[in-house]
Protein backbone atom coordinates (compact mmCIF):
# COMPACT_ATOMS: atom_id res chain seq x y z
CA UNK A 1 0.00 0.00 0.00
CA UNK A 2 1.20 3.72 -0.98
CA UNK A 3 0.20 6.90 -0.52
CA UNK A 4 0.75 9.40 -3.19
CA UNK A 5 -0.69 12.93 -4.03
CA UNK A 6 -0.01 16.14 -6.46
CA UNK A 7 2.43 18.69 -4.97
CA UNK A 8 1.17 22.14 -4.22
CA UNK A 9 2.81 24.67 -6.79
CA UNK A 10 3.54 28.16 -5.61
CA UNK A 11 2.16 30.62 -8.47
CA UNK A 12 0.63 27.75 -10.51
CA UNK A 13 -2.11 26.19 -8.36
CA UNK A 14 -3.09 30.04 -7.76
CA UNK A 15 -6.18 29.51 -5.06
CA UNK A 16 -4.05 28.83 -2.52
CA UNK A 17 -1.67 32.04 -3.32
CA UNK A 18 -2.16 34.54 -0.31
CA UNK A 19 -1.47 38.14 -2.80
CA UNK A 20 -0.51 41.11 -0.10
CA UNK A 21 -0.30 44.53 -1.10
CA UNK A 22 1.98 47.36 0.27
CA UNK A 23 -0.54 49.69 1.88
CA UNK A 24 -0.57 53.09 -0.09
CA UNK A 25 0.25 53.82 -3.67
CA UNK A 26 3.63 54.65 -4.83
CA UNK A 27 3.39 58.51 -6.43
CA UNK A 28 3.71 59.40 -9.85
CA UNK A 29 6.52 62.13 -11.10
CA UNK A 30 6.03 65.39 -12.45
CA UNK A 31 8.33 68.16 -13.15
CA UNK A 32 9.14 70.49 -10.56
CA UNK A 33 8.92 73.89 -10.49
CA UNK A 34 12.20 75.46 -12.31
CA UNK A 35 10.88 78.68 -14.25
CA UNK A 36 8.57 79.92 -11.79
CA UNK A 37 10.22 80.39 -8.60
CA UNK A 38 13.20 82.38 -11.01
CA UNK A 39 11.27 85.01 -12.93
CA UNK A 40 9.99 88.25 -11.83
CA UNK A 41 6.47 88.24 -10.02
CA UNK A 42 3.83 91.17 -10.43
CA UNK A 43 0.79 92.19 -9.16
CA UNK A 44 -2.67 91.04 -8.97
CA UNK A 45 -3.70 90.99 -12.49
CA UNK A 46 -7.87 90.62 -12.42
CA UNK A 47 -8.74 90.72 -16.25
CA UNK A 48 -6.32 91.79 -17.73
CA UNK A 49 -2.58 93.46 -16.46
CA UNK A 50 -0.81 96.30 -18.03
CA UNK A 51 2.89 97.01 -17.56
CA UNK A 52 4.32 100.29 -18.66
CA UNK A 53 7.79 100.25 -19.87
CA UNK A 54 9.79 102.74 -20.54
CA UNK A 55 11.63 103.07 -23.98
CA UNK A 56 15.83 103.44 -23.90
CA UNK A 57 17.48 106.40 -25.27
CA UNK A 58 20.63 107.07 -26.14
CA UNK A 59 22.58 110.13 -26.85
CA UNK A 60 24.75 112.11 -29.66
CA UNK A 61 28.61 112.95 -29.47
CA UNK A 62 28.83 116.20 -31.35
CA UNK A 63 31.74 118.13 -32.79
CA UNK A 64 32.49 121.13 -31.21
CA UNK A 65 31.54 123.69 -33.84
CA UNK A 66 27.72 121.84 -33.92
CA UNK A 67 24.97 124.22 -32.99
CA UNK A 68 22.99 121.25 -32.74
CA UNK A 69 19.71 122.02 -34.91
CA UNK A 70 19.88 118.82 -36.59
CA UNK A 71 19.64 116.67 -33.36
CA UNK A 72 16.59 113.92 -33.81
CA UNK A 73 14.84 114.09 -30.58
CA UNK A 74 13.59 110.40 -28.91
CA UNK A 75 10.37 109.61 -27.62
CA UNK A 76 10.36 108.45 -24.08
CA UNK A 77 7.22 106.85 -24.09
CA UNK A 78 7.93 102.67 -23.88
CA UNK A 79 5.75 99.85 -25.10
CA UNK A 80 2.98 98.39 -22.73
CA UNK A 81 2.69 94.33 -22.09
CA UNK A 82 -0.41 93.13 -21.24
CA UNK A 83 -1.00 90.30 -19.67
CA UNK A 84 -3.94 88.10 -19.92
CA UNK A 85 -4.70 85.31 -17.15
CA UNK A 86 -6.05 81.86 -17.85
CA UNK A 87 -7.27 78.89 -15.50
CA UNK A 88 -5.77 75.91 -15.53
CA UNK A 89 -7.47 72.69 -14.15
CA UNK A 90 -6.66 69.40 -13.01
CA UNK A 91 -10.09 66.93 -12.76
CA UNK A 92 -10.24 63.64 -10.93
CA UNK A 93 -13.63 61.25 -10.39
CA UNK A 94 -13.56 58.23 -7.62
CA UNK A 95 -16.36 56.32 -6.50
CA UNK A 96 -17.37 55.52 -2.77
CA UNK A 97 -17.38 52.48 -3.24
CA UNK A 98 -13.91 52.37 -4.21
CA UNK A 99 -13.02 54.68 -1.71
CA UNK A 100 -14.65 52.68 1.33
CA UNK A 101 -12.84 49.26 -0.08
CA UNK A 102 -9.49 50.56 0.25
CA UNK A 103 -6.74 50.39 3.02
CA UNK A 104 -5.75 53.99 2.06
CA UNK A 105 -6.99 57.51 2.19
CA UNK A 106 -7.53 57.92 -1.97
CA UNK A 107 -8.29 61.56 -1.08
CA UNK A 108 -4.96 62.61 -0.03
CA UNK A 109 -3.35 60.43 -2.36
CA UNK A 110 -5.45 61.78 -5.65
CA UNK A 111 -4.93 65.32 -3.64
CA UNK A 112 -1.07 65.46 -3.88
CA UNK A 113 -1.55 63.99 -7.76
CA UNK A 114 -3.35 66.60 -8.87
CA UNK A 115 -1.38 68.96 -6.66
CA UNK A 116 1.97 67.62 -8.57
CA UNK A 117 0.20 67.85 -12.25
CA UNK A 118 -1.44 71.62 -11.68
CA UNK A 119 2.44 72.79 -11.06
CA UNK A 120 3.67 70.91 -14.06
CA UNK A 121 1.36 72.12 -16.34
CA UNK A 122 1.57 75.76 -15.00
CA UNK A 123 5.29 74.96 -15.44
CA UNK A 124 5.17 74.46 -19.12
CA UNK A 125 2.35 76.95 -19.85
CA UNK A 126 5.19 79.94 -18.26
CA UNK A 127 7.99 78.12 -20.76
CA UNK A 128 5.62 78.80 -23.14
CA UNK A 129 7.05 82.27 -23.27
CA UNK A 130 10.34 81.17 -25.05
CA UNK A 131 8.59 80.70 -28.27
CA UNK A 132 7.31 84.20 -28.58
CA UNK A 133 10.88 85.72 -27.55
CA UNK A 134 12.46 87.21 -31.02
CA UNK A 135 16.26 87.00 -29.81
CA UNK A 136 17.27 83.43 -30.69
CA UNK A 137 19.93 81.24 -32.20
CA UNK A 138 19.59 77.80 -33.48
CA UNK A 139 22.13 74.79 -34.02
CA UNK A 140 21.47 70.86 -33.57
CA UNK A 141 22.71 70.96 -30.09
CA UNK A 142 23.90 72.85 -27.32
CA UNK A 143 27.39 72.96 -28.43
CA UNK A 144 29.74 75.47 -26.15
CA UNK A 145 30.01 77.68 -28.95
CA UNK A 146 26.14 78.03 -28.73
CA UNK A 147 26.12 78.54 -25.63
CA UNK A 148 29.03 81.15 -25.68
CA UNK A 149 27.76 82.93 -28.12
CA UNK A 150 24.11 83.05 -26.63
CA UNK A 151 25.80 84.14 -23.59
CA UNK A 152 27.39 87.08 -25.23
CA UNK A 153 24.59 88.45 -27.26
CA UNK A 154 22.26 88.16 -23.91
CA UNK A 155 25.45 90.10 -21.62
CA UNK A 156 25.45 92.54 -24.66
CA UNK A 157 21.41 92.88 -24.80
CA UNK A 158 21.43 93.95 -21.13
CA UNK A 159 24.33 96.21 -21.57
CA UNK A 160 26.48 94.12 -19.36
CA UNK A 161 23.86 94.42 -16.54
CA UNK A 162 23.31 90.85 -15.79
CA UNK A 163 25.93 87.86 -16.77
CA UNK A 164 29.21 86.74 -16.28
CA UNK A 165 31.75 88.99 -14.05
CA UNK A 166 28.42 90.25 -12.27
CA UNK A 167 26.55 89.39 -9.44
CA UNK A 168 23.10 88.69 -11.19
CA UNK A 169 23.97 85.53 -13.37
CA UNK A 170 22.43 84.12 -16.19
CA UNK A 171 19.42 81.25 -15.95
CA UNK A 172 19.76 78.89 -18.46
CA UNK A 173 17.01 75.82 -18.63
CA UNK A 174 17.33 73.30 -21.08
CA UNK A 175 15.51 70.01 -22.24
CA UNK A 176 16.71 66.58 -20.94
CA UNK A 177 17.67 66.17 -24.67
CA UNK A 178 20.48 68.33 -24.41
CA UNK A 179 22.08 67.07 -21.24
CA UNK A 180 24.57 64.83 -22.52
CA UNK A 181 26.03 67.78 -24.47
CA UNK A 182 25.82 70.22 -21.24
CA UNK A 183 27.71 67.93 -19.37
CA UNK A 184 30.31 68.04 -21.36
CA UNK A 185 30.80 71.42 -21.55
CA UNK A 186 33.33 73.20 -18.95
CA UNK A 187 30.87 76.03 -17.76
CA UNK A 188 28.94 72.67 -16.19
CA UNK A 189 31.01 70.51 -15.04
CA UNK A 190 34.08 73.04 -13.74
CA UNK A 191 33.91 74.71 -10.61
CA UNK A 192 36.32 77.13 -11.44
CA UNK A 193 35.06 77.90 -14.90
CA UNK A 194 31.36 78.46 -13.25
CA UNK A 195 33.14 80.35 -10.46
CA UNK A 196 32.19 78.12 -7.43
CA UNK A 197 35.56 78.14 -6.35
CA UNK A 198 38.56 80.43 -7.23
CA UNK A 199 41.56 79.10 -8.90
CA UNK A 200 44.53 81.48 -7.28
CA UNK A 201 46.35 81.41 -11.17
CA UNK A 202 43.18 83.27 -12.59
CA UNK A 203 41.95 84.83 -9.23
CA UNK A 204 40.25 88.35 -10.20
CA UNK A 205 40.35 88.31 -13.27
CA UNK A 206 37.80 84.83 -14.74
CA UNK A 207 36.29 84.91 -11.28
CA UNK A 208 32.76 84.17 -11.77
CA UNK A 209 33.75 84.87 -15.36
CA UNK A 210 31.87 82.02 -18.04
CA UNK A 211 29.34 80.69 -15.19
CA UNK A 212 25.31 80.45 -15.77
CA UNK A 213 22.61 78.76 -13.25
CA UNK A 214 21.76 75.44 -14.77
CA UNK A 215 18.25 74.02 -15.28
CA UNK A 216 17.43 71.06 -16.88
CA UNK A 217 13.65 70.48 -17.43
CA UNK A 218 11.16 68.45 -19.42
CA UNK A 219 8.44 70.86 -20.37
CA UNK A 220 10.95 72.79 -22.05
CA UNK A 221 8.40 73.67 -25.48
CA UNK A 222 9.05 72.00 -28.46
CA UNK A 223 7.73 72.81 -32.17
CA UNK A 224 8.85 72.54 -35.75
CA UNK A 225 11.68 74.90 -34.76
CA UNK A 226 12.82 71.82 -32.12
CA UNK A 227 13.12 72.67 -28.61
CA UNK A 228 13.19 76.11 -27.42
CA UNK A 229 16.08 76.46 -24.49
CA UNK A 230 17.02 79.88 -23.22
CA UNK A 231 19.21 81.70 -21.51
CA UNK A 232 17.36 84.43 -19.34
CA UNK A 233 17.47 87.29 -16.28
CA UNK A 234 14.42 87.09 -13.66
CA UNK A 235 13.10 89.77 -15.57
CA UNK A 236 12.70 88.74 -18.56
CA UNK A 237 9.70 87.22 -18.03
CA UNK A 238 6.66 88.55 -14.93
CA UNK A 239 3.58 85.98 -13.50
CA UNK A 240 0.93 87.26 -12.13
CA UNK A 241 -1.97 85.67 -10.44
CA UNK A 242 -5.50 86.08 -9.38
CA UNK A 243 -5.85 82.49 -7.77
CA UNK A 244 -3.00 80.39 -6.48
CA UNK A 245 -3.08 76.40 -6.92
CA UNK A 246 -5.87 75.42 -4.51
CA UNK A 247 -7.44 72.12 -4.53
CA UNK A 248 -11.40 71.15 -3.92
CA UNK A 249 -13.65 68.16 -3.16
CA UNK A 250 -17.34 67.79 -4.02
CA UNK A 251 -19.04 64.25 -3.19
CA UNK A 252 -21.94 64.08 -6.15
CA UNK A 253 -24.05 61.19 -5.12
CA UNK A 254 -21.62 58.24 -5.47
CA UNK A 255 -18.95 60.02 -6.68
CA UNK A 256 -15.50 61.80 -5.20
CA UNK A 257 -15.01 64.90 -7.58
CA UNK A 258 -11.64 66.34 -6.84
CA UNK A 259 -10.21 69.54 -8.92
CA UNK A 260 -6.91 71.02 -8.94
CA UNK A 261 -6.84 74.80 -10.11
CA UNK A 262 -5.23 78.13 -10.60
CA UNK A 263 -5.71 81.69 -12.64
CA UNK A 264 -2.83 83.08 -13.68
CA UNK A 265 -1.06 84.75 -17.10
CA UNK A 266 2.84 85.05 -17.76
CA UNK A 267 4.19 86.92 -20.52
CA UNK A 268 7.50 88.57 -21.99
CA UNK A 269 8.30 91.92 -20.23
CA UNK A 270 11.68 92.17 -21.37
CA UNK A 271 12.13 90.57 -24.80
CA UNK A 272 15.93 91.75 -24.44
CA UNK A 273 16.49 90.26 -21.86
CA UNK A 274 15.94 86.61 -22.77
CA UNK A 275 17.74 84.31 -25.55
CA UNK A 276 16.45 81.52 -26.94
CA UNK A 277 18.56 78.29 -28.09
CA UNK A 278 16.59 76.37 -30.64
CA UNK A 279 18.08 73.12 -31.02
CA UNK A 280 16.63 70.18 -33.09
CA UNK A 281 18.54 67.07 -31.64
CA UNK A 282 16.71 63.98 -29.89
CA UNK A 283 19.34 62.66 -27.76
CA UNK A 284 16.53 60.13 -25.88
């Protein structure tokens, strides 16, 4: 007499697998904030916001025997940016039945969510911007001599204002395509070119001297132009806003309606003051 019988299989005989699952959800990513916290921030802007600028002027070397009668005189009087806001929204729908089966609050999970998507897509509708500033150059990548050159043009648009060998750098934010090529570049990876630290062989004179604040992001906008990176000042750009992100629950008969929202508008103020690096490169 024997006794024989069928083994039990982990994974193949599956009603006797016990499935556990981690309690709470593991969060999606979004992009962070970059652009916002940088730029310039104005006033409450209601329906619409107006900022006067005013115009520069320059002046006239004349010889001394000029009376002067043929000087051109300038008008003072700048151009005005308005600024229109928009809302941006986030929606979400859960049942309560879903929400009473689970070992987790959905609420503050779905909360933080939408939280994280309303700042990325507020992100990317302030990056927007770079595709209506008129001061760009274009190549396939970020090559240094792109960058050098954007540099220079953006130190000589603020009339050596803002940039290298000042105290208000440069803000440069690029797309994760061109991070392979920004990495190899000196004014990234070198302390002393950015001016972190000072080499005593160059000390006072390339202090602080090739150096820009590095962002890389991925809602940098992308067209048939490629993908529009710049290299800005603060004020370059101004946000206003009538409503900050907030976030709001309504329970509809069986259904969890949450909403993540904000009114805002962003614009150019200084189109100088911002250059744009078009490059057409996919390095994914």
């Amino acid at each position: 007499m024997s006794l024989s019988g069928t083994p039990l299989v982990p994974g193949t005989h599956t009603n006797w697998d016990y499935n556990v699952f981690k309690r709470g959800l593991e969060a999606a990513t979004y992009q962070d904030l970059k652009l916002i916290p940088v730029v310039d921030e104005a006033m409450r802007l209601y329906n619409q916001l107006t900022i006067r600028k005013a115009a520069r002027v320059t002046g006239t070397t004349l010889s001394a025997t000029s009376d002067g009668t043929g000087l051109t005189y300038l008008n003072i009087v700048g151009t005005p940016v308005s600024i229109t806001p928009v809302h941006s929204v986030v929606p979400i729908a859960y049942s309560a039945g879903m929400q009473a089966q689970q070992d987790f609050d959905i609420s503050r999970e779905n909360a933080a969510g939408i939280t994280a998507s309303l700042a990325e897509l507020t992100e990317a509708s302030v990056m927007a911007n770079f595709q209506t500033a008129t001061q760009f150059i274009s190549d396939t990548d970020a090559t240094p001599t792109l960058v050098r050159q954007a540099s220079a043009r953006l130190f000589a648009n603020t009339n050596g204002n803002f940039g290298p060998g000042t105290d208000k750098p440069f803000y440069g934010f690029f797309s994760q395509t061109q991070l392979p090529n920004l990495q190899a570049m000196p004014e990234v990876n070198s302390a002393e070119m950015r001016g972190d630290s000072e080499n005593p062989y160059v000390r006072g004179i390339w202090v602080k001297g090739f150096g820009f604040v590095l962002n890389i992001s991925t809602v940098v906008p992308q067209d048939g132009n490629g993908w529009h990176n710049a290299l800005l000042v603060p004020s370059a750009l101004v946000t206003s806003w009538n409503l900050r992100s907030t976030v709001k629950e309504l329970d509809q008969e069986l259904a969890t309606m949450s909403i993540a929202h904000n009114n805002m508008g962003s614009g150019v103020l200084h189109d100088a003051r911002i250059l744009v690096m078009r490059t057409t490169n996919d390095a994914s």
